[in-house]
PDB file of N, CA and C in Angstrom:
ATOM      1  N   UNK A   1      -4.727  16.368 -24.200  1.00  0.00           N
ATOM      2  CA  UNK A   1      -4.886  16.502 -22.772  1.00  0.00           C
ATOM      3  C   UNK A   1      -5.458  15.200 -22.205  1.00  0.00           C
ATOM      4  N   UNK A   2      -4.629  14.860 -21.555  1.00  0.00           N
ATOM      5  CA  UNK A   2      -5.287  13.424 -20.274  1.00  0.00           C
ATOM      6  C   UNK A   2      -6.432  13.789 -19.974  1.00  0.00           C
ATOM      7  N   UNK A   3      -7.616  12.930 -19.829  1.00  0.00           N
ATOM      8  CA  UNK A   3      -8.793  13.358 -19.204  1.00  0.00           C
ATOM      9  C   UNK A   3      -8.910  12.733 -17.783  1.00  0.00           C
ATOM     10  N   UNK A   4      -9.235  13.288 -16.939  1.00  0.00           N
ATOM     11  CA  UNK A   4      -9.333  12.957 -15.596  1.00  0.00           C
ATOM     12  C   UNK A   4     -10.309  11.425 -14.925  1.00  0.00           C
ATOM     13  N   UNK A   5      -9.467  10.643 -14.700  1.00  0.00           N
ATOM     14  CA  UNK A   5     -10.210   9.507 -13.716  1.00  0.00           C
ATOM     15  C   UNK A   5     -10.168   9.708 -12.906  1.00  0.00           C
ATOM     16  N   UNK A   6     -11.093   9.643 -11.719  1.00  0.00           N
ATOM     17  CA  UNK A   6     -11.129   9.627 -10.120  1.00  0.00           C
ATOM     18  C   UNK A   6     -10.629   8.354  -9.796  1.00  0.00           C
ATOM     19  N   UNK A   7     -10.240   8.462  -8.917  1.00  0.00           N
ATOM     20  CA  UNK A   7      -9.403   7.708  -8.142  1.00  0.00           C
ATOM     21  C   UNK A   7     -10.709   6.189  -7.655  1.00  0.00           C
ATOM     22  N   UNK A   8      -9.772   5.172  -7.842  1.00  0.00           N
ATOM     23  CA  UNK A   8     -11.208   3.973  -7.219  1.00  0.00           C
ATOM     24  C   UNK A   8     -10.176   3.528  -6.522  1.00  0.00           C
ATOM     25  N   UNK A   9     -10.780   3.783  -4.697  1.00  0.00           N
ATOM     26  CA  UNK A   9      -9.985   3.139  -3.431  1.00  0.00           C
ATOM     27  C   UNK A   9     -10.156   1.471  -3.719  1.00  0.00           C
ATOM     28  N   UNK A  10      -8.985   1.152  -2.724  1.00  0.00           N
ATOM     29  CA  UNK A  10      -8.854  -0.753  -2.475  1.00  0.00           C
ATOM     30  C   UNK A  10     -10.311  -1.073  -2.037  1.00  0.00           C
ATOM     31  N   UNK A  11     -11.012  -2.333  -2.362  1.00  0.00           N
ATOM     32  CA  UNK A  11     -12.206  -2.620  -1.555  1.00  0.00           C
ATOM     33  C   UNK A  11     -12.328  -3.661  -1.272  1.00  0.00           C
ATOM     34  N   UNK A  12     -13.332  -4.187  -0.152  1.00  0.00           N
ATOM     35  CA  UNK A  12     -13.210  -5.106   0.458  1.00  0.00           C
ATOM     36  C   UNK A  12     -14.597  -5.512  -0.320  1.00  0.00           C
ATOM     37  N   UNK A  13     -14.927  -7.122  -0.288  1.00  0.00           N
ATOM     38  CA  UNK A  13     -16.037  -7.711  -0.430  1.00  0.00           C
ATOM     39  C   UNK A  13     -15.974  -8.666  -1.917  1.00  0.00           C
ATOM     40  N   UNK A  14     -16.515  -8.741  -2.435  1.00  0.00           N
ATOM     41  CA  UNK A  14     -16.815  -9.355  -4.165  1.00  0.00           C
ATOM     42  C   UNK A  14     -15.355  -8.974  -4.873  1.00  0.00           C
ATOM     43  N   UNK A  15     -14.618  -9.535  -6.076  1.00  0.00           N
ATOM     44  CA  UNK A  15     -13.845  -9.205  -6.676  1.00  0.00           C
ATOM     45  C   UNK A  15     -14.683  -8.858  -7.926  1.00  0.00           C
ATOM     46  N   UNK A  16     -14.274  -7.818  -8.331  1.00  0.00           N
ATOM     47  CA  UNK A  16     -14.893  -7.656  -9.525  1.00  0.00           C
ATOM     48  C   UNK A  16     -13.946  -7.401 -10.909  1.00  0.00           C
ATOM     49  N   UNK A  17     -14.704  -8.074 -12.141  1.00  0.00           N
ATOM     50  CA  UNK A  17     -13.911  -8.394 -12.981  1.00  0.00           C
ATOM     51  C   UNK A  17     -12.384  -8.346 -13.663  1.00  0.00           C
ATOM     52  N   UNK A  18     -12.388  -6.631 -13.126  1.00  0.00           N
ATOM     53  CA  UNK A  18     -11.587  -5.462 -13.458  1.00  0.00           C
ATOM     54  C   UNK A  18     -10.299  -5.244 -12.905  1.00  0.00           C
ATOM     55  N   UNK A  19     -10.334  -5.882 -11.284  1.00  0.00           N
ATOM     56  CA  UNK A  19      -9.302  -6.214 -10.439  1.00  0.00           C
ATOM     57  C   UNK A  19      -9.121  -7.200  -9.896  1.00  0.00           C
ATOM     58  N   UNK A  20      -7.892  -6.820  -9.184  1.00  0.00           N
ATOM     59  CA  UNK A  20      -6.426  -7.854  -8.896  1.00  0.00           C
ATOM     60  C   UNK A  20      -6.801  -7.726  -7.439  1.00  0.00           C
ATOM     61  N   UNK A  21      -6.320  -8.889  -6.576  1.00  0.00           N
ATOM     62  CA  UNK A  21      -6.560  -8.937  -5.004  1.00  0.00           C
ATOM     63  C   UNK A  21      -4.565  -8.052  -4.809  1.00  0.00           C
ATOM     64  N   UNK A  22      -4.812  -7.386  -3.733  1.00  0.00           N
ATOM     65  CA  UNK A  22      -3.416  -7.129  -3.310  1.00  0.00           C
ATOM     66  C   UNK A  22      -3.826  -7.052  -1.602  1.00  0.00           C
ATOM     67  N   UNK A  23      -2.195  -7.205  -1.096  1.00  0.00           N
ATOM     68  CA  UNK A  23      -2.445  -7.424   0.157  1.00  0.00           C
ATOM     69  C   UNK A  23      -2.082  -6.384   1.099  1.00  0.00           C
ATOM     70  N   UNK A  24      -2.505  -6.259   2.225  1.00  0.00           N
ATOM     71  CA  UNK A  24      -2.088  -4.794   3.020  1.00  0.00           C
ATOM     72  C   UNK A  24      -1.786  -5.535   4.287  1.00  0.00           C
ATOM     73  N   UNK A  25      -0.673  -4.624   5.126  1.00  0.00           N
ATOM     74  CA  UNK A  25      -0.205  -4.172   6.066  1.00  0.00           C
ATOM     75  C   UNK A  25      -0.652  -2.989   6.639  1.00  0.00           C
ATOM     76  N   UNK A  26      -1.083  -3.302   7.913  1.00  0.00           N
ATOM     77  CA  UNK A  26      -1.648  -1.823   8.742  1.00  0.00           C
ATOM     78  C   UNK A  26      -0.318  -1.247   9.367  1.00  0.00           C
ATOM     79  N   UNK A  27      -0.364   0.334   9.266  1.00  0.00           N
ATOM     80  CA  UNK A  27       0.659   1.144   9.675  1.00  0.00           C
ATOM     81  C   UNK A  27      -0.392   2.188  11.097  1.00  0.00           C
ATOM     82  N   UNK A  28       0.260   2.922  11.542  1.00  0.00           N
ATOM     83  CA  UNK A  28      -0.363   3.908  12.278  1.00  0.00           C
ATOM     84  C   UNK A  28      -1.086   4.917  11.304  1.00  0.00           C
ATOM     85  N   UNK A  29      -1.481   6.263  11.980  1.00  0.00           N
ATOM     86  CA  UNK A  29      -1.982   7.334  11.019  1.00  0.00           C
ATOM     87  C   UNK A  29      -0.710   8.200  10.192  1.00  0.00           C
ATOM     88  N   UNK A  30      -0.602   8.243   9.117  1.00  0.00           N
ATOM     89  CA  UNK A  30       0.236   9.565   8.914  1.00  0.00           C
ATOM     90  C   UNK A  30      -0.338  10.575   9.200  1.00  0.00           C
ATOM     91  N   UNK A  31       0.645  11.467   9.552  1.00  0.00           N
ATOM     92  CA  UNK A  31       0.468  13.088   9.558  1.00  0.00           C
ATOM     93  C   UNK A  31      -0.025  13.656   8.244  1.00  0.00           C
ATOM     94  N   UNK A  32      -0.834  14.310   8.318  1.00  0.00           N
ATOM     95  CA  UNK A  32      -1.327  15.624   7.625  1.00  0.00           C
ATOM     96  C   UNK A  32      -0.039  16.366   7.080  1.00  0.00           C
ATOM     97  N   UNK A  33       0.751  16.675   7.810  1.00  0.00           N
ATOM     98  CA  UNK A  33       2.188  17.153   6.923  1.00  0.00           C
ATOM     99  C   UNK A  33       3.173  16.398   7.527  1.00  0.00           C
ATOM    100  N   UNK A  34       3.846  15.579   6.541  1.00  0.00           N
ATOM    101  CA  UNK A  34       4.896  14.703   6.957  1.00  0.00           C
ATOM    102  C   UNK A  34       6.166  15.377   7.208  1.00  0.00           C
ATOM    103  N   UNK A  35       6.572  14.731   8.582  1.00  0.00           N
ATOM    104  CA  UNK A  35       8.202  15.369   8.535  1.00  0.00           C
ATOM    105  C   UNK A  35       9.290  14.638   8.017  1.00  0.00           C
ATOM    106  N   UNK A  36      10.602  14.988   7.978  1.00  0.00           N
ATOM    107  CA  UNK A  36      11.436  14.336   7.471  1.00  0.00           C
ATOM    108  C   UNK A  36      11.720  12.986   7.918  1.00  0.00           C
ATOM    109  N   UNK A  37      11.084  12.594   8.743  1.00  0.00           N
ATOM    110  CA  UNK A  37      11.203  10.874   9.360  1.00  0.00           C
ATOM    111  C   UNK A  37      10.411  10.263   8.750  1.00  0.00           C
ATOM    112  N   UNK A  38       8.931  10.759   8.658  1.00  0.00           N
ATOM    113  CA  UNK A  38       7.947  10.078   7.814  1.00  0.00           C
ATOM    114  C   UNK A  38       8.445   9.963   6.420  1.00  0.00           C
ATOM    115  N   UNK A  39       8.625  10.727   5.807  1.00  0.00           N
ATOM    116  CA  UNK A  39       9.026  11.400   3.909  1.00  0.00           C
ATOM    117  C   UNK A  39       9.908   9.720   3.764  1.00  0.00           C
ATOM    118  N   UNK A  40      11.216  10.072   4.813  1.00  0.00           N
ATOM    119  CA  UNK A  40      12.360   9.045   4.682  1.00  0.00           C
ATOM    120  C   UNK A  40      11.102   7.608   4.717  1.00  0.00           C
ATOM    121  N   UNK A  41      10.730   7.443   5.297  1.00  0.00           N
ATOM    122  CA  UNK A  41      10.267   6.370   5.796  1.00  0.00           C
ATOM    123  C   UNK A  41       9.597   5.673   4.053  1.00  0.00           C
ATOM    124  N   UNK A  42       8.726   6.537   3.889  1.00  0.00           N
ATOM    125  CA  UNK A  42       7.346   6.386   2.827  1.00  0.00           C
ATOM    126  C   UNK A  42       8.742   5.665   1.388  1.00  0.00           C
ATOM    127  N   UNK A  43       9.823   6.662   1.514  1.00  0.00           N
ATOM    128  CA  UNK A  43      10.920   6.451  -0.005  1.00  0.00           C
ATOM    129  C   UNK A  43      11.376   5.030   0.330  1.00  0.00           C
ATOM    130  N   UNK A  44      11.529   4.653   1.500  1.00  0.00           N
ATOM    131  CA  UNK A  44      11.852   3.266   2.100  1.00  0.00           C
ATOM    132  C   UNK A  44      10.759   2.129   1.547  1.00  0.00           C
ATOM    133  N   UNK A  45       9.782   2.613   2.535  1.00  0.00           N
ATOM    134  CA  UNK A  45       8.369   1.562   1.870  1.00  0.00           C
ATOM    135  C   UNK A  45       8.294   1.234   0.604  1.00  0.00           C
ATOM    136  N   UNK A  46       8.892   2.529  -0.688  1.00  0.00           N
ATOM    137  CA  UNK A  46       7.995   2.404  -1.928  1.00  0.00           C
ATOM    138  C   UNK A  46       9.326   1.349  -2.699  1.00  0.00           C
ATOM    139  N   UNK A  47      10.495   1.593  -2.016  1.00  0.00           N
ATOM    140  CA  UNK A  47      11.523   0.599  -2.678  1.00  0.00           C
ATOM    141  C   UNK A  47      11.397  -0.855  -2.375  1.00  0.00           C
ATOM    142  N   UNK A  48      10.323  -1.411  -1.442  1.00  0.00           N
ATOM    143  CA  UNK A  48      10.384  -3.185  -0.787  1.00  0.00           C
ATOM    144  C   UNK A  48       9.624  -3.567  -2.049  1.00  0.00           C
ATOM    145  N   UNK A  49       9.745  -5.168  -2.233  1.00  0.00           N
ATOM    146  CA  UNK A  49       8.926  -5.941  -3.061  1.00  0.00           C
ATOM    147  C   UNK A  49       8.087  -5.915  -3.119  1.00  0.00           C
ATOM    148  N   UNK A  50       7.364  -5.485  -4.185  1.00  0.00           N
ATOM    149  CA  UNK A  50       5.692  -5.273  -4.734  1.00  0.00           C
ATOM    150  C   UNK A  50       4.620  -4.404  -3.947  1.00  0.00           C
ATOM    151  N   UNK A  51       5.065  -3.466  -3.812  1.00  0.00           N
ATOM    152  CA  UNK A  51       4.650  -2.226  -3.089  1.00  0.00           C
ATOM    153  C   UNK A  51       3.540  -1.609  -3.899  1.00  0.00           C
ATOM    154  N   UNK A  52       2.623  -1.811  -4.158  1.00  0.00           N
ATOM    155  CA  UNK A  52       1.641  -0.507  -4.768  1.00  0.00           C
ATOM    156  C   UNK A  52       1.194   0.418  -4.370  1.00  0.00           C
ATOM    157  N   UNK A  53       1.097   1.176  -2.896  1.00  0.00           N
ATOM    158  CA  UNK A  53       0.382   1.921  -2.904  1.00  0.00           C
ATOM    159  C   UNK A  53      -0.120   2.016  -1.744  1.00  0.00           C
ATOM    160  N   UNK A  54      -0.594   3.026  -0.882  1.00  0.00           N
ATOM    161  CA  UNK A  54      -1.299   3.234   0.384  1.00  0.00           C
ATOM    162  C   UNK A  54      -2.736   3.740   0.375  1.00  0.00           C
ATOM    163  N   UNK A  55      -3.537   3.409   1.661  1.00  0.00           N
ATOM    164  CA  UNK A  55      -5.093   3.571   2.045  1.00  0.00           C
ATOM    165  C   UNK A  55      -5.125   4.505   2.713  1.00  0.00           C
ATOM    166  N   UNK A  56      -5.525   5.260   3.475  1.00  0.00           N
ATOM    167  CA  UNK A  56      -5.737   6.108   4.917  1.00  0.00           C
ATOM    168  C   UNK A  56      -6.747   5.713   5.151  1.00  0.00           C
ATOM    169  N   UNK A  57      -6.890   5.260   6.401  1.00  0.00           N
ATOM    170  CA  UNK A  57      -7.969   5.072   7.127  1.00  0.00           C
ATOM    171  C   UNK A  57      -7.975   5.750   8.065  1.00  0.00           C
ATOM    172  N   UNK A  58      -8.401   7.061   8.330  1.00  0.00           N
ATOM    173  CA  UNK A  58      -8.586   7.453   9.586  1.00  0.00           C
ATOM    174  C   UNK A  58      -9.260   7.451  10.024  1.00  0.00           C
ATOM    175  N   UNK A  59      -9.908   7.607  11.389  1.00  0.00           N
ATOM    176  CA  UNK A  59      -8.646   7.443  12.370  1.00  0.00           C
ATOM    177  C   UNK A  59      -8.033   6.064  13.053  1.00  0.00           C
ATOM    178  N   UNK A  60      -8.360   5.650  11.788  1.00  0.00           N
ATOM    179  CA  UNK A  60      -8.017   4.227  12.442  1.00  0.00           C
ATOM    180  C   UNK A  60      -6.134   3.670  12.208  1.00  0.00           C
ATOM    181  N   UNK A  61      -5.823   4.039  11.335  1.00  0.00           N
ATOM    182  CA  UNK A  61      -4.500   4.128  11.050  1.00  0.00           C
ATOM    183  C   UNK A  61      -4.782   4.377   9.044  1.00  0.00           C
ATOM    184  N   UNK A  62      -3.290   3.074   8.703  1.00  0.00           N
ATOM    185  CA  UNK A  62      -2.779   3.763   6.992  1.00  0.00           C
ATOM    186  C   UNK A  62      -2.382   1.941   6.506  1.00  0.00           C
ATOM    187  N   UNK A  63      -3.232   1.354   5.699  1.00  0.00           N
ATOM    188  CA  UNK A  63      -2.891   0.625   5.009  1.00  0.00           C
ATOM    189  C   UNK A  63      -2.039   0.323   3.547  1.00  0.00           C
ATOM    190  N   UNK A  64      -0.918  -0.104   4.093  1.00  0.00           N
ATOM    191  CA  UNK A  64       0.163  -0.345   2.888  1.00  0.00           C
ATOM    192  C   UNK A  64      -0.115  -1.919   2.149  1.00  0.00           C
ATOM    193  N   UNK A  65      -0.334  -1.346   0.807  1.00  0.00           N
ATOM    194  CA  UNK A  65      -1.153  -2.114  -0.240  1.00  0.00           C
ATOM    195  C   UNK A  65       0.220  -2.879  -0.954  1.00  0.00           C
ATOM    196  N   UNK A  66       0.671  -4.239  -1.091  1.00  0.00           N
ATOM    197  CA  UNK A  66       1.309  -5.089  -1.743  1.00  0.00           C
ATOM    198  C   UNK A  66       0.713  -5.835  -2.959  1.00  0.00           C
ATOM    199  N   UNK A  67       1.353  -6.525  -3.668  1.00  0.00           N
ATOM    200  CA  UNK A  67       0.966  -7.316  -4.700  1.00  0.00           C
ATOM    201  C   UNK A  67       0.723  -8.676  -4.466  1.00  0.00           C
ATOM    202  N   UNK A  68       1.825  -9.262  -3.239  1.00  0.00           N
ATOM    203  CA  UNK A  68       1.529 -10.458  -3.031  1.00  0.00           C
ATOM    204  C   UNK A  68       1.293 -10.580  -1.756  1.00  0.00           C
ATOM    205  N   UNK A  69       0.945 -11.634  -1.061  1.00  0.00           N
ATOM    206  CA  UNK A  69       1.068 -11.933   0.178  1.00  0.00           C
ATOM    207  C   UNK A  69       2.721 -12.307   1.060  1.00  0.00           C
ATOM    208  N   UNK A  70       3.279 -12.853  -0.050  1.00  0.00           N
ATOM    209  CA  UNK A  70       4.699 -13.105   0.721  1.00  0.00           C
ATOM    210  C   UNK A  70       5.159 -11.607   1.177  1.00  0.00           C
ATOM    211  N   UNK A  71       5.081 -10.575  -0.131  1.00  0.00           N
ATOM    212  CA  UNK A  71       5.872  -9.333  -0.296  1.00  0.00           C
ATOM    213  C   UNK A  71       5.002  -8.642   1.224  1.00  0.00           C
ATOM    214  N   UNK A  72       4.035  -8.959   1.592  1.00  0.00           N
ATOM    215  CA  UNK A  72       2.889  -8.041   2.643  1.00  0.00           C
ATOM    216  C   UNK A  72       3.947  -8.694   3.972  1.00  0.00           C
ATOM    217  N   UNK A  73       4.094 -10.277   4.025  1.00  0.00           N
ATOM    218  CA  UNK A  73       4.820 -10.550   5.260  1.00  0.00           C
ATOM    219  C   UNK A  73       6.035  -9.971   5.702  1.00  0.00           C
ATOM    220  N   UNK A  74       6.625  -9.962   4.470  1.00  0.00           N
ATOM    221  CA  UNK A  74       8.289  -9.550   3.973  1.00  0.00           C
ATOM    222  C   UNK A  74       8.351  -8.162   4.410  1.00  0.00           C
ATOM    223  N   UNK A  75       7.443  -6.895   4.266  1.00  0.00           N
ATOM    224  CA  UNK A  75       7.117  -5.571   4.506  1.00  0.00           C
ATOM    225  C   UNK A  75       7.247  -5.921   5.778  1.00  0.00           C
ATOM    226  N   UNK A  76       6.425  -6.511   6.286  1.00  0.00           N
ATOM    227  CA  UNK A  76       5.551  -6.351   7.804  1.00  0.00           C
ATOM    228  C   UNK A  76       6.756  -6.632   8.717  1.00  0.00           C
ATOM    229  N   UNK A  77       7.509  -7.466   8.336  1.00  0.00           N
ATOM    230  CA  UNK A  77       8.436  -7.684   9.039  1.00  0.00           C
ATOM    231  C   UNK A  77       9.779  -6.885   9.431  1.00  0.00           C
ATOM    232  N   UNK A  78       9.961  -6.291   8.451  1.00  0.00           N
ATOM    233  CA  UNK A  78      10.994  -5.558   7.788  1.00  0.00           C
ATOM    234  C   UNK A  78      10.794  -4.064   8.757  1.00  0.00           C
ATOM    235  N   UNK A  79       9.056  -4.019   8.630  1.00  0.00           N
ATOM    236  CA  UNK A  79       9.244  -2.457   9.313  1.00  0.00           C
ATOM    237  C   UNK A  79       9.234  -2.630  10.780  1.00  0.00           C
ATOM    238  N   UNK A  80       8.957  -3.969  11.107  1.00  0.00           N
ATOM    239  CA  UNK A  80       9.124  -4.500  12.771  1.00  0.00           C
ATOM    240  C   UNK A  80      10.590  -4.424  13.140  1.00  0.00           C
ATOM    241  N   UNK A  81      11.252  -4.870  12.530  1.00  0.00           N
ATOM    242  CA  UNK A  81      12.748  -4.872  12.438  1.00  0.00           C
ATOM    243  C   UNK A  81      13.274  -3.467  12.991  1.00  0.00           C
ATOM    244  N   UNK A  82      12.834  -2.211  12.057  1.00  0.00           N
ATOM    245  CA  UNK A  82      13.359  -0.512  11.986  1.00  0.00           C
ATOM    246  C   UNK A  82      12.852  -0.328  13.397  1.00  0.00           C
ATOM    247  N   UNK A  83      11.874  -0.778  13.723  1.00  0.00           N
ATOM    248  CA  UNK A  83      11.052  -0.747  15.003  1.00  0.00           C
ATOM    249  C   UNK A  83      10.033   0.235  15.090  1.00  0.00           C
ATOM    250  N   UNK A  84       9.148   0.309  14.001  1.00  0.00           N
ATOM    251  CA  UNK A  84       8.327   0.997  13.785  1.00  0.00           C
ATOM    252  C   UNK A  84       6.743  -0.241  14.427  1.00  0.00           C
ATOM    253  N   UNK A  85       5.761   0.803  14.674  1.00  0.00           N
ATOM    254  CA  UNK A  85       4.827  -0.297  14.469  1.00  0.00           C
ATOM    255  C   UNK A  85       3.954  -0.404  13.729  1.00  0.00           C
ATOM    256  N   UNK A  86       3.534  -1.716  13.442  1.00  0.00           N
ATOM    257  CA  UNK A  86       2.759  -2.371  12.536  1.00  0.00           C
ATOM    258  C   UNK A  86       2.146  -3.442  12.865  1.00  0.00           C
ATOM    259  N   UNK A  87       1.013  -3.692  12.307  1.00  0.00           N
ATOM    260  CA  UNK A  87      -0.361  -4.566  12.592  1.00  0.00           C
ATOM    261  C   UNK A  87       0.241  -6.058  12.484  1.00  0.00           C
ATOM    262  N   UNK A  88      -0.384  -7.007  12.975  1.00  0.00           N
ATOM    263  CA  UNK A  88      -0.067  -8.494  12.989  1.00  0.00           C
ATOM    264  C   UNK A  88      -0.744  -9.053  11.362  1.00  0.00           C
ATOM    265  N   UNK A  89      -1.874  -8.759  11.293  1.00  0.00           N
ATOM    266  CA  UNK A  89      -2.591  -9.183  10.438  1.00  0.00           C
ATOM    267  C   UNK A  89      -2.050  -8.998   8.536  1.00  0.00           C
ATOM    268  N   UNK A  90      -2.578  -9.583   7.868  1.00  0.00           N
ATOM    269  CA  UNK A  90      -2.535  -9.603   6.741  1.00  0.00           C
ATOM    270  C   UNK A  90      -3.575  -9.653   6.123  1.00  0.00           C
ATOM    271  N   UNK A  91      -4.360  -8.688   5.222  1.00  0.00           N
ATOM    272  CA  UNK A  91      -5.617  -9.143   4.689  1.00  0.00           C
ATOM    273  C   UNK A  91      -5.976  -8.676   2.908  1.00  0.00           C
ATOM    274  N   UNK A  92      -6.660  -9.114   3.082  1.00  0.00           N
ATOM    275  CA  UNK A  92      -6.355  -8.850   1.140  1.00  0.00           C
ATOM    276  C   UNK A  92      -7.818  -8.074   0.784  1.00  0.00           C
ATOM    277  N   UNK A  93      -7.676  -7.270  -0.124  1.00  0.00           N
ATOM    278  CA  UNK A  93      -8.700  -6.644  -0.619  1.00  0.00           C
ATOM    279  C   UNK A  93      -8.055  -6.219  -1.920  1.00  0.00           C
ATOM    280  N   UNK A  94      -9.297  -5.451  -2.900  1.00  0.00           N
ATOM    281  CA  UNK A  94      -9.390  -5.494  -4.121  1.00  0.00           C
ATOM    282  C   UNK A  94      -9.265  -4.192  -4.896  1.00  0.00           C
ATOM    283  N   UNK A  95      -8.097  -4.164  -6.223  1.00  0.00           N
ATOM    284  CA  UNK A  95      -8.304  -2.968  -6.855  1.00  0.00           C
ATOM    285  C   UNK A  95      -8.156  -2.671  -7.932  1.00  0.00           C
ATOM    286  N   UNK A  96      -8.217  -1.935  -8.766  1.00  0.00           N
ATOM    287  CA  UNK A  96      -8.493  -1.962  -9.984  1.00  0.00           C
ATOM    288  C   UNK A  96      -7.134  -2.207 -10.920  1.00  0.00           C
ATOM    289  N   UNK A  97      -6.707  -3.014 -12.062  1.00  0.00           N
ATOM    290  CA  UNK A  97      -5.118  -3.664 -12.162  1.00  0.00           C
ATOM    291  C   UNK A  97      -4.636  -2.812 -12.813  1.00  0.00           C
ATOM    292  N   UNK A  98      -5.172  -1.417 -13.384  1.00  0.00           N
ATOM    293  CA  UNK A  98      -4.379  -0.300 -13.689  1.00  0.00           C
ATOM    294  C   UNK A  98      -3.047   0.075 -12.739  1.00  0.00           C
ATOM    295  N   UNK A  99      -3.735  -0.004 -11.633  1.00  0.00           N
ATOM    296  CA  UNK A  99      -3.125   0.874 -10.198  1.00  0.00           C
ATOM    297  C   UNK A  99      -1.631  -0.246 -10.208  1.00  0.00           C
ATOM    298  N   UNK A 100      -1.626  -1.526 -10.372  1.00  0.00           N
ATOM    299  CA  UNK A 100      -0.676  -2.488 -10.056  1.00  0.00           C
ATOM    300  C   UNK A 100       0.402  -2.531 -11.298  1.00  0.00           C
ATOM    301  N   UNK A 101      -0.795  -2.502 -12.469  1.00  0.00           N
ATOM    302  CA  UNK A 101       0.419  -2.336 -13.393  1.00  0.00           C
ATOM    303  C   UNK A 101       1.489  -0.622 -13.240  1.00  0.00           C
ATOM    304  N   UNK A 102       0.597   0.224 -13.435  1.00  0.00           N
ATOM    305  CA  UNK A 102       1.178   1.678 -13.128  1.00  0.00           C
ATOM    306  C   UNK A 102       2.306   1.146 -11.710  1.00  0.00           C
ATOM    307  N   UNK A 103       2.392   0.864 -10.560  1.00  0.00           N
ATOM    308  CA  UNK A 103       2.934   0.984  -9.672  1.00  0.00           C
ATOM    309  C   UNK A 103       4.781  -0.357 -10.574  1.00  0.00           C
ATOM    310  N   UNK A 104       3.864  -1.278 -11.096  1.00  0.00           N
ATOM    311  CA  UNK A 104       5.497  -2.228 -11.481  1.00  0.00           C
ATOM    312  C   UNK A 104       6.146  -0.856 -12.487  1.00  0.00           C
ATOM    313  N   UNK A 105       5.631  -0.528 -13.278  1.00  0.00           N
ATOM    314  CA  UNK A 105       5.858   0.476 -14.756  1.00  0.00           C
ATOM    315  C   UNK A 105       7.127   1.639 -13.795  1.00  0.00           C
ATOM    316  N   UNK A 106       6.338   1.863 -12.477  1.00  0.00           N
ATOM    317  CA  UNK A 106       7.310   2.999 -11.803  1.00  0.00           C
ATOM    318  C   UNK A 106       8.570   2.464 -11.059  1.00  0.00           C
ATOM    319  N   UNK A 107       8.539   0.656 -10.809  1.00  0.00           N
ATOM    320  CA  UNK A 107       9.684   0.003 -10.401  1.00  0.00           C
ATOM    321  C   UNK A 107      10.806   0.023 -11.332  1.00  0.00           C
ATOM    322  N   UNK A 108      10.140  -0.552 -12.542  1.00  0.00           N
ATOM    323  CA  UNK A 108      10.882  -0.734 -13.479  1.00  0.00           C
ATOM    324  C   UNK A 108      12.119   0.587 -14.477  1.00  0.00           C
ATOM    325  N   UNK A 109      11.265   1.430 -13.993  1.00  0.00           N
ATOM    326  CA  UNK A 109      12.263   2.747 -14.220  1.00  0.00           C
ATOM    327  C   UNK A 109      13.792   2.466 -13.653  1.00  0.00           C
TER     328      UNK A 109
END
């Protein structure tokens, strides 16, 4: 039986030994129950270049977590394009390199 890890969110401040910097894109809030526009949307997001993973920040909006900085511009742009909105900024914070390797391991499928 797997034994249970809790989850360690992206963080901002010090890098510590253990993790990798990745970069985020701010989205709006998701819904509490996604509808079929959101669902579509999220299967979209998880297929772009170096995608790891999302934040919730509520109520402030939903940070979409990248690997690199190009791949964060490349996103950001991409969902400006669909005409969704999304934040100007780019900022990097920190997480543990399990989460990055696990997320390539699920590309690579």
């Amino acid at each position: 039986m797997k034994k249970y890890e809790p989850w360690q969110p992206p963080r901002f401040g010090e890098k510590l030994s253990n993790e990798v910097t990745v970069y985020t894109v701010a989205i709006g809030n998701v819904p509490m129950i996604p509808n079929k526009k959101v669902k579509e949307f999220f299967r979209w997001v998880e297929s772009l270049d170096g995608f790891v993973g999302i934040r919730p920040e509520y109520p402030r909006g939903t940070l979409l977590l990248f690997e690199t900085e190009n791949d964060a511009k490349g996103a950001r742009n991409l969902i400006r394009a669909k005409g969704e909105k999304v934040g100007n900024n780019i900022c990097e914070c920190f997480i543990d390199k399990k989460y990055v390797d696990a997320a390539k391991e699920r590309r690579n499928k």
